[in-house]
Protein backbone atom coordinates (compact mmCIF):
# COMPACT_ATOMS: atom_id res chain seq x y z
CA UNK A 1 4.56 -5.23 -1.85
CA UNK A 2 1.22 -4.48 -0.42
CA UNK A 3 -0.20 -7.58 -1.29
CA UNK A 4 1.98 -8.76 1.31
CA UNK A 5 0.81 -7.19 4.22
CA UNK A 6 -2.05 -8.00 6.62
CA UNK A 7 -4.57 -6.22 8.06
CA UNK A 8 -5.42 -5.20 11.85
CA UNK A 9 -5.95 -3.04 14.41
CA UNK A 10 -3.25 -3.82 17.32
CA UNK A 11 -1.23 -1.01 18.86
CA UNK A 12 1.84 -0.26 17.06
CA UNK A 13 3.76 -1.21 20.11
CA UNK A 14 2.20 -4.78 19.82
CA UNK A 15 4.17 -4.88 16.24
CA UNK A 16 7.23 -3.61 17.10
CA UNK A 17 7.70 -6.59 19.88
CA UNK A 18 6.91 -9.30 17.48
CA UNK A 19 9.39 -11.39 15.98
CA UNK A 20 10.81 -10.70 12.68
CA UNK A 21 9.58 -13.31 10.66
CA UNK A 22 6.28 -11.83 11.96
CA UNK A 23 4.92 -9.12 9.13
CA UNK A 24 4.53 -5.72 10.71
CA UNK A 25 1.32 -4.88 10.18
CA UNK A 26 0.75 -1.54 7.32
CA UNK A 27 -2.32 -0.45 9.25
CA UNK A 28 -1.12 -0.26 12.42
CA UNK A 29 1.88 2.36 11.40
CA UNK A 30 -0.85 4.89 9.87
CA UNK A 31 -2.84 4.56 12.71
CA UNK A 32 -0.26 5.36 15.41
CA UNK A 33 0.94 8.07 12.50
CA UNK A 34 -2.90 9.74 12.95
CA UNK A 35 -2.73 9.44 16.80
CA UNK A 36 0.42 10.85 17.22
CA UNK A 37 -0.30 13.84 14.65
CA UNK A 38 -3.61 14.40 16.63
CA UNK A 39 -1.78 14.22 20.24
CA UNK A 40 1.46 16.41 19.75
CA UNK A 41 0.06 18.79 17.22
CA UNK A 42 3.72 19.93 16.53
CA UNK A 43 4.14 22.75 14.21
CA UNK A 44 7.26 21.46 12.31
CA UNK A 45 9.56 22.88 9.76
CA UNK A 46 9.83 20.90 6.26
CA UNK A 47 12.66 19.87 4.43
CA UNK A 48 14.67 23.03 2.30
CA UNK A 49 15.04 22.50 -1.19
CA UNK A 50 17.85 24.63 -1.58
CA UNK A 51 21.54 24.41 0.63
CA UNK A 52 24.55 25.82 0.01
CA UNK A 53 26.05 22.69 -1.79
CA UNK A 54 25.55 22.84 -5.16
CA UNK A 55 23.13 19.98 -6.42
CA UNK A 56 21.73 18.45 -3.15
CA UNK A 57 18.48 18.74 -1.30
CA UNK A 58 18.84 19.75 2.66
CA UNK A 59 15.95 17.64 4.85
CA UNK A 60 15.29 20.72 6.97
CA UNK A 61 15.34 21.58 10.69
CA UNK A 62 13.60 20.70 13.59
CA UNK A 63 11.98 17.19 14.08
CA UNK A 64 10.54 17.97 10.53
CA UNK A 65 14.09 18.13 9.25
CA UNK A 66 14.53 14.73 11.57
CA UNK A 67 11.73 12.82 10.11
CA UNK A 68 12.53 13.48 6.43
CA UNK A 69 15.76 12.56 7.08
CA UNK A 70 14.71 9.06 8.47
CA UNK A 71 12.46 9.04 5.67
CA UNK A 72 15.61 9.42 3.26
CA UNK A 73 17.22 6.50 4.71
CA UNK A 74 14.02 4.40 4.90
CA UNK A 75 13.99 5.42 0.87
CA UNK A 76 16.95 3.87 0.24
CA UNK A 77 16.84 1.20 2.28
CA UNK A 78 13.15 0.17 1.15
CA UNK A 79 14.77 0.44 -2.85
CA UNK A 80 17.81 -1.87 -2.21
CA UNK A 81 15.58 -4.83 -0.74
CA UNK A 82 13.00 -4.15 -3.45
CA UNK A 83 16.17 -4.80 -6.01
CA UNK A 84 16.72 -7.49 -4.02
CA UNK A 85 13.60 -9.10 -4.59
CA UNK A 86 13.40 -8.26 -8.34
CA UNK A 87 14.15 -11.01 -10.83
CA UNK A 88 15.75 -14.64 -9.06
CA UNK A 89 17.14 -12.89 -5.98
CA UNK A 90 20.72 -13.52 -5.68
CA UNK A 91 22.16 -16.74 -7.72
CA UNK A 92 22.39 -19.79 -5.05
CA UNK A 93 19.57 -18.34 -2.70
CA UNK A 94 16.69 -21.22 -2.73
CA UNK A 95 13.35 -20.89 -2.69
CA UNK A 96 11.64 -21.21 0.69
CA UNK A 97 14.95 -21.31 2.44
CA UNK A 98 15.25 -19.50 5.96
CA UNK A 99 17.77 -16.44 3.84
CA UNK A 100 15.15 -15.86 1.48
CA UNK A 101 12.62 -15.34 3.91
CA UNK A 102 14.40 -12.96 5.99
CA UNK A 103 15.54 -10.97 2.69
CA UNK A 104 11.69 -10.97 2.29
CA UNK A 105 10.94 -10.00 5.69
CA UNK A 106 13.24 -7.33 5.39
CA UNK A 107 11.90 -5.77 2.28
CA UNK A 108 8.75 -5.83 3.74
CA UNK A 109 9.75 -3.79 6.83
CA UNK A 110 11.47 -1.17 5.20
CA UNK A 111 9.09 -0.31 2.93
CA UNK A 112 6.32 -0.11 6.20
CA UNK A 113 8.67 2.30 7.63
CA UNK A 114 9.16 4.35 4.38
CA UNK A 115 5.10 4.45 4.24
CA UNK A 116 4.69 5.42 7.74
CA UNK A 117 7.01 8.12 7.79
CA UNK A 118 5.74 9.46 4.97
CA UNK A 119 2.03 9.47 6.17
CA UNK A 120 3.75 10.82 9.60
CA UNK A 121 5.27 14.22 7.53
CA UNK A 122 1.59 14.52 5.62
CA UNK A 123 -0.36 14.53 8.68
CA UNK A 124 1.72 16.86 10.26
CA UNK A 125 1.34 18.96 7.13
CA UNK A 126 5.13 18.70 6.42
CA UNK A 127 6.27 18.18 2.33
CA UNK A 128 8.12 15.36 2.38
CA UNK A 129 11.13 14.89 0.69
CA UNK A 130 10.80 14.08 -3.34
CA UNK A 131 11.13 10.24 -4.19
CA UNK A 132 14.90 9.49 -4.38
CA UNK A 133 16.63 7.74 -7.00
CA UNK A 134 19.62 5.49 -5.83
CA UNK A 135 22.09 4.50 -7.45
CA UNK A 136 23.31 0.94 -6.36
CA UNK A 137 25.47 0.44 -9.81
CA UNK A 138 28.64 -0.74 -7.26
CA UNK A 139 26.34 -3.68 -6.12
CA UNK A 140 26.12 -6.91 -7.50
CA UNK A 141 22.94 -8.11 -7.01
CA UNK A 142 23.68 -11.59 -8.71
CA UNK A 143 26.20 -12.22 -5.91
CA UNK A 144 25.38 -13.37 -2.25
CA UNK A 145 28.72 -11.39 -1.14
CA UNK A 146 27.93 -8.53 -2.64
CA UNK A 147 24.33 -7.97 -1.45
CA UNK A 148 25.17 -8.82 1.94
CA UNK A 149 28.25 -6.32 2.50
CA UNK A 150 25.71 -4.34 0.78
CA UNK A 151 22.76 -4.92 3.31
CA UNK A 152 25.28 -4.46 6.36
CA UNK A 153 26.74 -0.97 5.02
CA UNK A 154 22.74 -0.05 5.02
CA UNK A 155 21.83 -1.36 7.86
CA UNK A 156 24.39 -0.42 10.47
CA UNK A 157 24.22 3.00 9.07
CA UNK A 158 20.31 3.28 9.72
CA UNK A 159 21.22 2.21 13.14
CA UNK A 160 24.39 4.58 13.69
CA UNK A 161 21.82 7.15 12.01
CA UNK A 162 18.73 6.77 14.26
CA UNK A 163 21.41 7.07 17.54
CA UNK A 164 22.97 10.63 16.11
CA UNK A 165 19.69 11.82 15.27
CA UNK A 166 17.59 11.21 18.85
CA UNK A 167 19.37 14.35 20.63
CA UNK A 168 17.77 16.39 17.75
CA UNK A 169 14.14 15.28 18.26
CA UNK A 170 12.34 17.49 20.63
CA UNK A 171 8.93 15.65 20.66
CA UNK A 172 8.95 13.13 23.22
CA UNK A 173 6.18 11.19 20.75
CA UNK A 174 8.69 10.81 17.93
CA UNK A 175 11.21 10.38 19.96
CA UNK A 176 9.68 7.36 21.16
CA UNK A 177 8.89 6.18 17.66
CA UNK A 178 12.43 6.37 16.54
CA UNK A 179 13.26 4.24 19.48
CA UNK A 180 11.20 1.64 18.22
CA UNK A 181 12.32 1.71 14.67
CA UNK A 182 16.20 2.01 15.43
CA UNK A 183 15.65 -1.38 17.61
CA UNK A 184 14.20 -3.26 14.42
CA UNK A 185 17.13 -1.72 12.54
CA UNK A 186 19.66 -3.07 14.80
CA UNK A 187 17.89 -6.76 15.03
CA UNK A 188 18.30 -6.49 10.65
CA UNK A 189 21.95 -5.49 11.40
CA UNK A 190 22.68 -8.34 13.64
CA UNK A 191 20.73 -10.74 11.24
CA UNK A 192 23.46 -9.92 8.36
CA UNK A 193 26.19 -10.16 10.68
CA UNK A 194 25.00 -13.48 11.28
CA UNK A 195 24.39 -14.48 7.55
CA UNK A 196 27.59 -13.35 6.33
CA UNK A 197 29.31 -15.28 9.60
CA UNK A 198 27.87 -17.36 11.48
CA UNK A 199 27.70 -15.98 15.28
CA UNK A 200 29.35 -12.55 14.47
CA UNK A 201 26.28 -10.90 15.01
CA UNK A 202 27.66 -7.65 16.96
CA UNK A 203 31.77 -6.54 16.52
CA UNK A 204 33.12 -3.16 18.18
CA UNK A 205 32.98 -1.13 14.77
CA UNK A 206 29.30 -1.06 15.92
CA UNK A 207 29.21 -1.87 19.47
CA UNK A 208 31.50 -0.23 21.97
CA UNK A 209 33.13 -3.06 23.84
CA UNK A 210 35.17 -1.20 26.31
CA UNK A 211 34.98 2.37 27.62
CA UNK A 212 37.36 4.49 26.04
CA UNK A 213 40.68 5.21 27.92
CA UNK A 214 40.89 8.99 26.65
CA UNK A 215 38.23 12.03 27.47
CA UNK A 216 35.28 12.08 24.94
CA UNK A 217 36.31 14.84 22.25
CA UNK A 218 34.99 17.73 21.91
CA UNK A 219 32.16 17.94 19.18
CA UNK A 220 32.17 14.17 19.09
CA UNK A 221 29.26 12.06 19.58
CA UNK A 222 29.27 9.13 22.24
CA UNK A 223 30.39 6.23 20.20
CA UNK A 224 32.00 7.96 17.92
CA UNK A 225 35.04 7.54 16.23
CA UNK A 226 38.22 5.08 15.82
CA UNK A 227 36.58 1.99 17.46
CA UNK A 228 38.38 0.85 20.96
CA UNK A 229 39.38 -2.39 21.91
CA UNK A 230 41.66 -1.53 24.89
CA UNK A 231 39.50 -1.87 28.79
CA UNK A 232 39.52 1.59 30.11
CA UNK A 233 42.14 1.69 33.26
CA UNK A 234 41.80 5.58 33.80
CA UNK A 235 37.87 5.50 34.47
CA UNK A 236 37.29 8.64 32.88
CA UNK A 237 35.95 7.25 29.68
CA UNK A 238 33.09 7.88 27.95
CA UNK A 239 30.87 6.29 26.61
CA UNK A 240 30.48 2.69 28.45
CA UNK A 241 30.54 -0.88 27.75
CA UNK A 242 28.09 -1.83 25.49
CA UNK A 243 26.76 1.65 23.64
CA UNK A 244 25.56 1.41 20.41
CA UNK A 245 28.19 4.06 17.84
CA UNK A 246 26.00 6.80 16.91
CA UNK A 247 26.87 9.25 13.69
CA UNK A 248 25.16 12.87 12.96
CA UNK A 249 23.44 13.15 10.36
CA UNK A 250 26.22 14.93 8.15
CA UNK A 251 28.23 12.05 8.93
CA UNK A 252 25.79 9.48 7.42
CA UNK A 253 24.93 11.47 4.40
CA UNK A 254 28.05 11.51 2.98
CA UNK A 255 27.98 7.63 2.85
CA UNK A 256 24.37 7.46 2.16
CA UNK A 257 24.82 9.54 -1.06
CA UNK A 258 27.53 7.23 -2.63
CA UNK A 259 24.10 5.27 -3.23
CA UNK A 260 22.06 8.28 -4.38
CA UNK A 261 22.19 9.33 -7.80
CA UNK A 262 22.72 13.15 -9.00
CA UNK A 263 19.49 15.14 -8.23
CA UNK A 264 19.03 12.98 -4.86
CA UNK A 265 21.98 13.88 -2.69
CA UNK A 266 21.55 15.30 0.43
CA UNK A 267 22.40 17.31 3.06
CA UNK A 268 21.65 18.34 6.77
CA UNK A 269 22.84 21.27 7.38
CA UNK A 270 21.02 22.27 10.58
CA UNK A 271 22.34 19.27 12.38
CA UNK A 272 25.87 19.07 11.99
């Protein structure tokens, strides 16, 4: 994949507002990773390879914890556009069409993010989280349909992921970051949407469209739960028009390890 990638010195916040056809430049990443390390010098707490579920790995505590578990995701996601790429795509997707260079585009990303965040968790002398193995067996990666529910299942969970996790991050540096990356993750969302039909690039299973009629529950997140598509007539909803869903990290692992194989589950227990 590297052989892909450009090289350059522009501020990481120059890549972030470029287009997404644009390549993301590799160097760029590890040099806001150094910066940041260097700026914050955050004592963090690394990932736990031991949890009281049988057979899975915990990513920690503290913005440690928070950053290997973004670096999970980014794992996965990284691996399924790599299997994406491998062999003749999916059958019926041409070459040098406008679908086969966002699938590229998208590869590309992900695996920038996975680097980055890895470099991040080294430089802050954190042990990242062993190389996962998925397991993407209930994909079909000959068949447009079934990479793209695929690709949407990933990428509105990194999204739903990246929300749930912010109120955990306590260094306004990374909290920043994961700003940035959760708003390329949600323009990769609405980009699937839109492949898989045409102009449906946002629907309220991932948007809220109208504030809720009923209190927020206790112990639930804003934007969580059974989506609502009834205008709020009380006014003492929560959250508003418009919010993104978010989902704690618990919540998204147990999805995220249907595509994990044995020895790579996780867990996260010191976010729940």
């Amino acid at each position: 994949m590297s052989n892909h990638l450009s090289s350059g010195s522009q501020p990481l916040e120059a890549d972030l507002d470029r287009p997404l056809l644009t390549p993301i430049k590799r160097r760029s990443f590890f040099m806001y990773a150094g910066a940041t390390a260097g700026a914050t010098a955050l004592v963090l707490a690394g990932c736990s390879k031991s949890d009281s579920s049988p057979g899975t790995i915990d990513v920690g505590s503290g913005d440690g914890g928070i950053l290997n578990y973004a670096y999970a995701l980014e794992q996965l996601e990284a691996a399924f556009y790599a299997q994406i790429k491998t062999g003749t795509y999916y059958t019926g997707l041409a070459t040098g069409s406008a679908e086969k260079q966002i699938f590229d585009d998208l590869a590309l990303h992900e695996g920038i993010h996975r680097d980055f965040l890895k470099a991040a968790l080294l430089a802050n002398s954190i042990t990242p989280l062993k190389d996962l193995t998925p397991d993407f067996s209930t994909i079909n990666f000959n068949d447009r349909t079934s990479v793209l529910n695929a690709a949407q299942t990933f990428e509105d969970t990194g999204v739903a992921a990246y929300n749930g996790a912010g109120r955990f991050i306590s260094g306004n540096a990374y909290l920043a970051l994961a700003g940035k990356i959760v708003s390329v993750e949600a323009r990769h969302a609405a980009l699937i949407r839109d492949l898989r039909t045409y102009n449906t690039f946002v629907a309220s299973d991932v948007v809220n469209t109208f504030t809720p009629s009923a209190p927020a529950v206790a112990g639930q997140y804003a934007g969580e739960g059974t989506p609502n598509t009834t205008p709020n007539t009380q006014g003492n909803g929560n959250p508003g028009p418009g919010q993104e869903r978010s989902k704690r990290p618990p919540v998204i692992l147990q999805a995220v390890n249907n595509f994990l194989a044995s020895g790579s589950k996780l867990s996260a227990n010191s976010f729940a």
